[in-house]
C-alpha atoms as a PDB file:
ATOM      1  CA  UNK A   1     -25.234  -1.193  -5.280  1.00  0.00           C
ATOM      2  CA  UNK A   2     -23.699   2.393  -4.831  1.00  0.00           C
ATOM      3  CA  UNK A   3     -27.101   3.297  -2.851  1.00  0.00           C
ATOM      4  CA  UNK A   4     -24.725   5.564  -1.206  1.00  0.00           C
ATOM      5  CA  UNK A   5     -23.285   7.493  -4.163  1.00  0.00           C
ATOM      6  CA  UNK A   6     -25.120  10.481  -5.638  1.00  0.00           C
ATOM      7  CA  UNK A   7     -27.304   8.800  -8.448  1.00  0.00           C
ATOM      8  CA  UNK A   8     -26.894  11.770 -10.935  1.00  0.00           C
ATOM      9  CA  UNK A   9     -22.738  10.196 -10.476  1.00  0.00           C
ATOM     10  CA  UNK A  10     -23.795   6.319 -11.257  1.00  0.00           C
ATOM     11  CA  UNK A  11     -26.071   7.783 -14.283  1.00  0.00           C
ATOM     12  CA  UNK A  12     -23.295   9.692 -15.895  1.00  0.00           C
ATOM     13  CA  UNK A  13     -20.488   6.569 -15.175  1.00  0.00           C
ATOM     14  CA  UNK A  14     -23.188   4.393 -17.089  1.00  0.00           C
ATOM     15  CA  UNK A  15     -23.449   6.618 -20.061  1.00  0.00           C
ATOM     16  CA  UNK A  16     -19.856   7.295 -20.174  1.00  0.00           C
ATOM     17  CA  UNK A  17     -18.463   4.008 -19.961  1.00  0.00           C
ATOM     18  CA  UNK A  18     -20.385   1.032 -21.517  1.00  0.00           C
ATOM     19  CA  UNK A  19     -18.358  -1.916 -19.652  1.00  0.00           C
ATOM     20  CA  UNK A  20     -20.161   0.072 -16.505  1.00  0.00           C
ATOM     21  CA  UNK A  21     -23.171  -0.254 -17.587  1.00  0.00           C
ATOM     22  CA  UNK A  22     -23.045  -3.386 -18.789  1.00  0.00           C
ATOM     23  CA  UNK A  23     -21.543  -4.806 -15.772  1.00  0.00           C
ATOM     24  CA  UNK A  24     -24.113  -2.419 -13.788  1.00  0.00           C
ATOM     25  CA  UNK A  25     -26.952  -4.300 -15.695  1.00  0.00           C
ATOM     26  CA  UNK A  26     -25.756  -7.890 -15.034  1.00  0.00           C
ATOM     27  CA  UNK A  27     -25.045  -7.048 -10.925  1.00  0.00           C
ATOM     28  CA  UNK A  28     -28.475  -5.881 -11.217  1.00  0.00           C
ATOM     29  CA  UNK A  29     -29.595  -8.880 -13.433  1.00  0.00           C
ATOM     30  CA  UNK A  30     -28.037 -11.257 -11.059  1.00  0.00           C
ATOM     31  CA  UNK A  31     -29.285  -9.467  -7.458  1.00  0.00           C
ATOM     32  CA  UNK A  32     -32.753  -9.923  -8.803  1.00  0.00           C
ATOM     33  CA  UNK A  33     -32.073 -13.734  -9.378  1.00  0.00           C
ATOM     34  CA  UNK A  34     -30.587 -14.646  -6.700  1.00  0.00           C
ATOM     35  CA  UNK A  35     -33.247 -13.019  -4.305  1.00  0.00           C
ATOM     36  CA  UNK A  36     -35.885 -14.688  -6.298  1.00  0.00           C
ATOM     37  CA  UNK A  37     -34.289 -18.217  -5.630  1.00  0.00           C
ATOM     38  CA  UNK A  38     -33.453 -17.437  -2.063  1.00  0.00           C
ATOM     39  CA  UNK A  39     -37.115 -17.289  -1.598  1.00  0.00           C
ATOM     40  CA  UNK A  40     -37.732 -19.574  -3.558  1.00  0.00           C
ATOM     41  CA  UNK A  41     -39.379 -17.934  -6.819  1.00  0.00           C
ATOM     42  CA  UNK A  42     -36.955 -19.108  -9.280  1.00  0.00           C
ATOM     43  CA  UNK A  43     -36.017 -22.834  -8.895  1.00  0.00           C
ATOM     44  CA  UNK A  44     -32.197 -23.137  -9.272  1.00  0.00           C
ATOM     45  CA  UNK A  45     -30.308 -25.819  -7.718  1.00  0.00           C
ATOM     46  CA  UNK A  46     -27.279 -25.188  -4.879  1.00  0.00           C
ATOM     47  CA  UNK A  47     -24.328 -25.367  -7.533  1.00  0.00           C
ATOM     48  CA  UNK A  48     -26.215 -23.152  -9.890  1.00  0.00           C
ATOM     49  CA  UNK A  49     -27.008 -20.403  -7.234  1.00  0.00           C
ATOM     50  CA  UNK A  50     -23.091 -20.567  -5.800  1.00  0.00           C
ATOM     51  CA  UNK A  51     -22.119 -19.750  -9.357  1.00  0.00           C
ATOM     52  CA  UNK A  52     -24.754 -16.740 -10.018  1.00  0.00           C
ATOM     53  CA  UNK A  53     -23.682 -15.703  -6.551  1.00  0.00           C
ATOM     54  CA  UNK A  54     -20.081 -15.632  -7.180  1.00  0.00           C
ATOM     55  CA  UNK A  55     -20.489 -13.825 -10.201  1.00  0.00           C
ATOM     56  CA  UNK A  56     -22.571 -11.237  -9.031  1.00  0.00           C
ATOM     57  CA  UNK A  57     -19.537 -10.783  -6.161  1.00  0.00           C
ATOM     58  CA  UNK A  58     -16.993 -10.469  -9.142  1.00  0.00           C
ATOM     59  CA  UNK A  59     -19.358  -7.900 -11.077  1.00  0.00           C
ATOM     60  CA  UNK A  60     -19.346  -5.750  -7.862  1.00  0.00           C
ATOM     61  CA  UNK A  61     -15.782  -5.881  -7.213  1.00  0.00           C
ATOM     62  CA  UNK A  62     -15.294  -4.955 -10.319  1.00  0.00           C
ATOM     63  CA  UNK A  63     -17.839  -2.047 -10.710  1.00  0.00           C
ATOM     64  CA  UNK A  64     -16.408  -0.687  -7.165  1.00  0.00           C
ATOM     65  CA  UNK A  65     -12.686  -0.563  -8.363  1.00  0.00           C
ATOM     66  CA  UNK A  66     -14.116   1.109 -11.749  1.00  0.00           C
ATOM     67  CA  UNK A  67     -15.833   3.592  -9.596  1.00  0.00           C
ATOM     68  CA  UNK A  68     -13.196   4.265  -7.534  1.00  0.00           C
ATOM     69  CA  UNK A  69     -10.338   4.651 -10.178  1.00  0.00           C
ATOM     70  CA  UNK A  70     -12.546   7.343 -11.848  1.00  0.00           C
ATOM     71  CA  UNK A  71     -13.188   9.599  -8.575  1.00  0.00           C
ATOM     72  CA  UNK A  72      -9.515   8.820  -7.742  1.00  0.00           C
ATOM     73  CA  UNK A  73      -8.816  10.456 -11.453  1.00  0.00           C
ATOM     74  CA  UNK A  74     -11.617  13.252 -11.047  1.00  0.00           C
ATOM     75  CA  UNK A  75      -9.356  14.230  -7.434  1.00  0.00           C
ATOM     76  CA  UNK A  76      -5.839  14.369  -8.940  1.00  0.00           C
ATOM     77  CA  UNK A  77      -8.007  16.671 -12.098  1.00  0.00           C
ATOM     78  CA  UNK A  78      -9.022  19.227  -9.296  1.00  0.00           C
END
C-alpha cells in the first residue's frame, strides 16, 4: 500500500498521526495473512479469510481517504 507515494511522506503520516499507523500496521498485519492462507501457509477456513479480507479492504479505504484529506489540506496550506 501507497508503493506509489514518496516513502519519506508515509513515514512522517505514521509518526504524526497514530490511528495511521496503527491502521498502517494492521493493513500490513492482515496482507501478510491473507497471502499466507492463499497459499496455503496459514490454515484458515473460507468464512474466516472473507472476514480478514474484508477488513483489510476497510483498513485501506480508510488509510487512502486519511492520506488524501491530509495532501488535500497540505494544497489549500500552499
Amino acid at each position: 500500500m501507497f508503493e506509489d507515494q514518496q516513502r519519506d511522506a508515509v513515514e512522517a503520516l505514521m509518526k504524526a498521526d497514530a490511528e495511521f499507523r496503527r491502521l498502517y500496521q494492521r493493513h500490513k498485519e492482515l496482507n501478510s495473512k491473507v497471502d499466507n492462507a492463499e497459499i496455503g501457509v496459514l490454515p484458515v477456513d473460507d468464512v474466516t479469510l472473507a472476514s480478514m479480507k474484508k477488513e483489510k479492504l476497510h483498513a485501506k479505504e480508510r488509510l487512502q481517504r486519511m492520506w488524501d484529506e491530509r495532501h488535500a489540506r497540505q494544497h489549500q496550506i500552499h
